[in-house]
Protein backbone atom coordinates (compact mmCIF):
# COMPACT_ATOMS: atom_id res chain seq x y z
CA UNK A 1 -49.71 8.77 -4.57
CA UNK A 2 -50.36 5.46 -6.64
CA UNK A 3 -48.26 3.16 -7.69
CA UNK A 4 -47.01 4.45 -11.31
CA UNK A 5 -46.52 7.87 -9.60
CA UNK A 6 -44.32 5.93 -7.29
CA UNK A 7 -42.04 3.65 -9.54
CA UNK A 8 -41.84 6.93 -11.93
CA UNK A 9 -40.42 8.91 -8.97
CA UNK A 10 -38.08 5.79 -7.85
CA UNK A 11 -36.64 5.66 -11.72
CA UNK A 12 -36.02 9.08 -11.33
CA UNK A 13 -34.11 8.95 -8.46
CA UNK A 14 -32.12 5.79 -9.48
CA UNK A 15 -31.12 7.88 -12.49
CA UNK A 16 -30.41 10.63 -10.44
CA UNK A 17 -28.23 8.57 -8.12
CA UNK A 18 -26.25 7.04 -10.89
CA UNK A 19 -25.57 10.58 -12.48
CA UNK A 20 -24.17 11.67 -9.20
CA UNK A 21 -21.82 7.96 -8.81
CA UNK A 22 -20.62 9.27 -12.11
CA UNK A 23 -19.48 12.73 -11.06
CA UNK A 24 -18.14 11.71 -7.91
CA UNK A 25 -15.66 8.95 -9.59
CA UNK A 26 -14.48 11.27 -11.82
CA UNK A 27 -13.64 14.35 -9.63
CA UNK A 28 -11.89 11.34 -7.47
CA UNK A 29 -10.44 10.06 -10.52
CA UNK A 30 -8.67 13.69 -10.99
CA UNK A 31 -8.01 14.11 -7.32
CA UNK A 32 -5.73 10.83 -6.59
CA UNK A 33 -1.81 11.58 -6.50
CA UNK A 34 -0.77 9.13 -9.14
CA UNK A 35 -2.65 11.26 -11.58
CA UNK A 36 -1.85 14.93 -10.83
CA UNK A 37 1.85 13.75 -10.66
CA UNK A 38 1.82 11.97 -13.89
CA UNK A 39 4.46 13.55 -15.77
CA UNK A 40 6.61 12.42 -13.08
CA UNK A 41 6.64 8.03 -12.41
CA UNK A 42 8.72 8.16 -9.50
CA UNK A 43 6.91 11.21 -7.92
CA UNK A 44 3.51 9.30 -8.13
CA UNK A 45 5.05 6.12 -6.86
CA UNK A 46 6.63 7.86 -3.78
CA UNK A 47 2.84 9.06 -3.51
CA UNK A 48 0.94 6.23 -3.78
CA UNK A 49 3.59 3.58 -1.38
CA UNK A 50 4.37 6.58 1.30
CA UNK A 51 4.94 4.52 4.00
CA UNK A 52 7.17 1.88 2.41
CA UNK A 53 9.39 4.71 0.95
CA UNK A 54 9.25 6.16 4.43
CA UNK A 55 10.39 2.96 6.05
CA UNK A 56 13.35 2.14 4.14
CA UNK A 57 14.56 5.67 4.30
CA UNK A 58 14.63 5.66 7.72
CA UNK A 59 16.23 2.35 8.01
CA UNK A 60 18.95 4.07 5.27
CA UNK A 61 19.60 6.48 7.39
CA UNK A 62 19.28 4.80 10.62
CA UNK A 63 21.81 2.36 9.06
CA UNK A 64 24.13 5.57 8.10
CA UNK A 65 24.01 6.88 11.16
CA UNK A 66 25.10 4.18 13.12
CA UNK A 67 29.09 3.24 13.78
CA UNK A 68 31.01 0.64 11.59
CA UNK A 69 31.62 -1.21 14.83
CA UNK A 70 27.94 -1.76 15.49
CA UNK A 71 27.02 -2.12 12.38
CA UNK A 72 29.27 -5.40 12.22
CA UNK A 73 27.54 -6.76 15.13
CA UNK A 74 24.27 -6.28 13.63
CA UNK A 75 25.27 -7.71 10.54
CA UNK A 76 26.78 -10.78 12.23
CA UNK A 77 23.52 -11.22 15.04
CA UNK A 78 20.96 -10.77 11.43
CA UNK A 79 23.47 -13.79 10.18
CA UNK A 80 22.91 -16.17 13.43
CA UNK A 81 19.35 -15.44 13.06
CA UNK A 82 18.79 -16.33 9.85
CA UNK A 83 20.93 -19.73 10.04
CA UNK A 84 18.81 -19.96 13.34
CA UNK A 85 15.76 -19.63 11.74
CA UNK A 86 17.14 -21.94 8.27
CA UNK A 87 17.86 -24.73 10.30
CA UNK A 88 14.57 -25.02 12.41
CA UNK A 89 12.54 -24.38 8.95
CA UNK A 90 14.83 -27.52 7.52
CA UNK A 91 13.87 -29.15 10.65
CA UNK A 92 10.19 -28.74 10.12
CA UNK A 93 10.35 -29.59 6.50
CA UNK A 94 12.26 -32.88 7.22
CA UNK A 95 9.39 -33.74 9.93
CA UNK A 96 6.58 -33.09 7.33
CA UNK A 97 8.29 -36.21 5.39
């Protein structure tokens, strides 16, 4: 084969290539939850951030689940923590002065 044979078969392949790219994005394009749910906005968001809708209804209903009593505690040991964690940051920023 010589060279023009060559590039001529290369362009044709490039060309081929870029017809398939095409295809491909849109069959993915039509495939992707957000899309086939569209009629429904909360549907494809629940689709598209599973695992942070997952997460917070777990901690929902790990938080439901548990007694009042602990519950309290919880509330008040998140509270020490986060003054805790306030006053060291304070700390910090007054040593960057």
């Amino acid at each position: 084969m010589n060279k023009a044979a060559l590039a001529a078969r290369r362009a044709a392949l490039i060309d081929q290539c870029a017809e398939q790219r095409v295809g491909l994005a849109y069959e993915l394009k039509a495939l992707r939850p957000s899309n086939l749910l569209g009629g429904f906005p909360l549907a494809g968001y629940v689709a598209a951030n599973r695992k942070l809708v997952l997460g917070v209804a777990g901690t929902v209903l790990g938080l439901a689940l548990m007694r009042r009593k602990r519950l309290a505690g919880l509330v008040t040991s998140a509270l020490s923590v986060w003054k805790t964690a306030r006053g060291a940051l304070g700390i910090v920023a007054q040593l960057r002065r």
